[in-house]
C-alpha atoms as a PDB file:
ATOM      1  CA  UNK A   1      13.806  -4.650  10.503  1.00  0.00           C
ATOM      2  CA  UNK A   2      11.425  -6.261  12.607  1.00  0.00           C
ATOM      3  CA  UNK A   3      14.248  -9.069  13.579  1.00  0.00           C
ATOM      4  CA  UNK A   4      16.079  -6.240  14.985  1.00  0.00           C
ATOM      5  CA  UNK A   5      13.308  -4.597  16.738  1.00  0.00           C
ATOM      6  CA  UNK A   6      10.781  -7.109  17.413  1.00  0.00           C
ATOM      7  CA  UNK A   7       8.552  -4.680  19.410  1.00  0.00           C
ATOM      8  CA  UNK A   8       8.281  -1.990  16.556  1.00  0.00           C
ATOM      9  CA  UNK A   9       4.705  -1.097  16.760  1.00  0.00           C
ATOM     10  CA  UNK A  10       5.083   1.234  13.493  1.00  0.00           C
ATOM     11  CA  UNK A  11       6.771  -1.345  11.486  1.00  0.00           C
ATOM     12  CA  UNK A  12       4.187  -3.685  12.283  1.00  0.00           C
ATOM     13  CA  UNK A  13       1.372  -1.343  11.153  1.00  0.00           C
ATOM     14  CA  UNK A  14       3.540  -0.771   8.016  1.00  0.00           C
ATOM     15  CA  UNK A  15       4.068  -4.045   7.255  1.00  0.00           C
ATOM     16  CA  UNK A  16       0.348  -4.664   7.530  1.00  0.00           C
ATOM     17  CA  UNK A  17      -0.292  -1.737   5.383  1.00  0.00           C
ATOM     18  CA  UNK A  18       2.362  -3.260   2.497  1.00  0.00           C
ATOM     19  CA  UNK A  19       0.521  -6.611   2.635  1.00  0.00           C
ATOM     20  CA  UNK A  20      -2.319  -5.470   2.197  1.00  0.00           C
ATOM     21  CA  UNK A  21      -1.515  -3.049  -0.806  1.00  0.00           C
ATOM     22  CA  UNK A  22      -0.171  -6.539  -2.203  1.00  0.00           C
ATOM     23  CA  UNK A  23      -3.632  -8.441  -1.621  1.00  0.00           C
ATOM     24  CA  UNK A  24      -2.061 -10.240   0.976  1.00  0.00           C
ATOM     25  CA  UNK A  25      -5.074 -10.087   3.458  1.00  0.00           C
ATOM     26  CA  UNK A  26      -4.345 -12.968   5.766  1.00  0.00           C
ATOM     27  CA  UNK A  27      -0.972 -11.878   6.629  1.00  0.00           C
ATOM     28  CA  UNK A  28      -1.494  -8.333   7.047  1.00  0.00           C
ATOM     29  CA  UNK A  29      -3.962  -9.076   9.447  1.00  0.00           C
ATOM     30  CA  UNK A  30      -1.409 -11.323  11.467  1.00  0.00           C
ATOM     31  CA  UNK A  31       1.088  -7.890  11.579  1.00  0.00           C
ATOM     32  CA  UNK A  32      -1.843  -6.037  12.849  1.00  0.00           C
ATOM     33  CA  UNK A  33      -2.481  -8.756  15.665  1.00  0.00           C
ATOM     34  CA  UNK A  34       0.881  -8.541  16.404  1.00  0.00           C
ATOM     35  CA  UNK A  35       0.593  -4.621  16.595  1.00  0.00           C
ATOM     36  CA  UNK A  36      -2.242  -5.314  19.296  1.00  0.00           C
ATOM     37  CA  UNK A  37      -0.339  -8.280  20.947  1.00  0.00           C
ATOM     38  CA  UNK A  38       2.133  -4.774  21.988  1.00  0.00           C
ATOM     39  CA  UNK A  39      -0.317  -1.937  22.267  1.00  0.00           C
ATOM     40  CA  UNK A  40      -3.952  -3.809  22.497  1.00  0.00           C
ATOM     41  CA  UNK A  41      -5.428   0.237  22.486  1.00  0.00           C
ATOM     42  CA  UNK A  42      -3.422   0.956  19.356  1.00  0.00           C
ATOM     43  CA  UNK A  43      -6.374   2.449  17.197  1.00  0.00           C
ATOM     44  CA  UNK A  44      -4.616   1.935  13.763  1.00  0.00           C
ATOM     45  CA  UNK A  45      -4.306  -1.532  14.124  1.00  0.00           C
ATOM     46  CA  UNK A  46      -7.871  -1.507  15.639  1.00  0.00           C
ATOM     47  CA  UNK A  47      -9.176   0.184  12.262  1.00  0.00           C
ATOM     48  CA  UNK A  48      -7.041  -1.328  10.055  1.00  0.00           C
ATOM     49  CA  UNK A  49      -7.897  -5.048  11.217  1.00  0.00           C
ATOM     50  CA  UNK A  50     -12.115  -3.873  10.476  1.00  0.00           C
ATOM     51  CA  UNK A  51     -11.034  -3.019   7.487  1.00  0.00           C
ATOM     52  CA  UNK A  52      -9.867  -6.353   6.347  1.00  0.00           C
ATOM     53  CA  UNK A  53     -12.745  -7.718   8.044  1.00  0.00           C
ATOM     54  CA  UNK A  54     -15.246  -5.832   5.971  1.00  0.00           C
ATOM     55  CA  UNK A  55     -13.673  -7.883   2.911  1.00  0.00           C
ATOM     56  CA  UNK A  56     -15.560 -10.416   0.896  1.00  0.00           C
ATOM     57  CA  UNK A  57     -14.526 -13.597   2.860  1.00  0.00           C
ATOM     58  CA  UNK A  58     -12.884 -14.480  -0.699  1.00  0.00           C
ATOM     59  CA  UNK A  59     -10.772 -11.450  -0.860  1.00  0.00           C
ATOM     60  CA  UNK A  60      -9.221 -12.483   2.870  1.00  0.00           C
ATOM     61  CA  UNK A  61      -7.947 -16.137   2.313  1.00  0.00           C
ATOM     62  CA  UNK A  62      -4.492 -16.458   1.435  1.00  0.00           C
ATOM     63  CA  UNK A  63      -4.783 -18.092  -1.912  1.00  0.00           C
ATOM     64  CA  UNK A  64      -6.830 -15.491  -2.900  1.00  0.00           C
ATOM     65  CA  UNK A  65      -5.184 -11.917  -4.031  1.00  0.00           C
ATOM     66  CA  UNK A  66      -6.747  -9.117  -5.783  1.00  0.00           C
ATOM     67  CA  UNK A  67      -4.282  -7.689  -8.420  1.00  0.00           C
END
């Protein structure tokens, strides 16, 4: 999808919100850059980014996953 529509703010934020149902902190938090990269006032990304920063440091690294 996002090949197609590079710019797709919402598919960003969804993306984001998949990886990070899957424990995959580190590159949810890239999609939600990339949601701010295109809208840097988008306040989902905004919320959804302190979010993963209010992790446990060992909950955000990407060999870590909680399952």
């Amino acid at each position: 999808m996002l090949e197609r529509f590079p710019d797709d703010i919402k598919a960003y934020n969804r993306l984001g919100r998949a990886l990070t149902k899957l424990g995959e902190f580190a590159q949810a938090k890239e999609a939600y850059l990339r949601t701010l990269e295109l809208t840097p006032d988008n306040p989902i990304a905004k919320k959804n980014i302190a979010r993963l920063d209010s992790l446990p440091k060992s909950n955000v690294s990407s060999d870590n996953r909680l399952s």
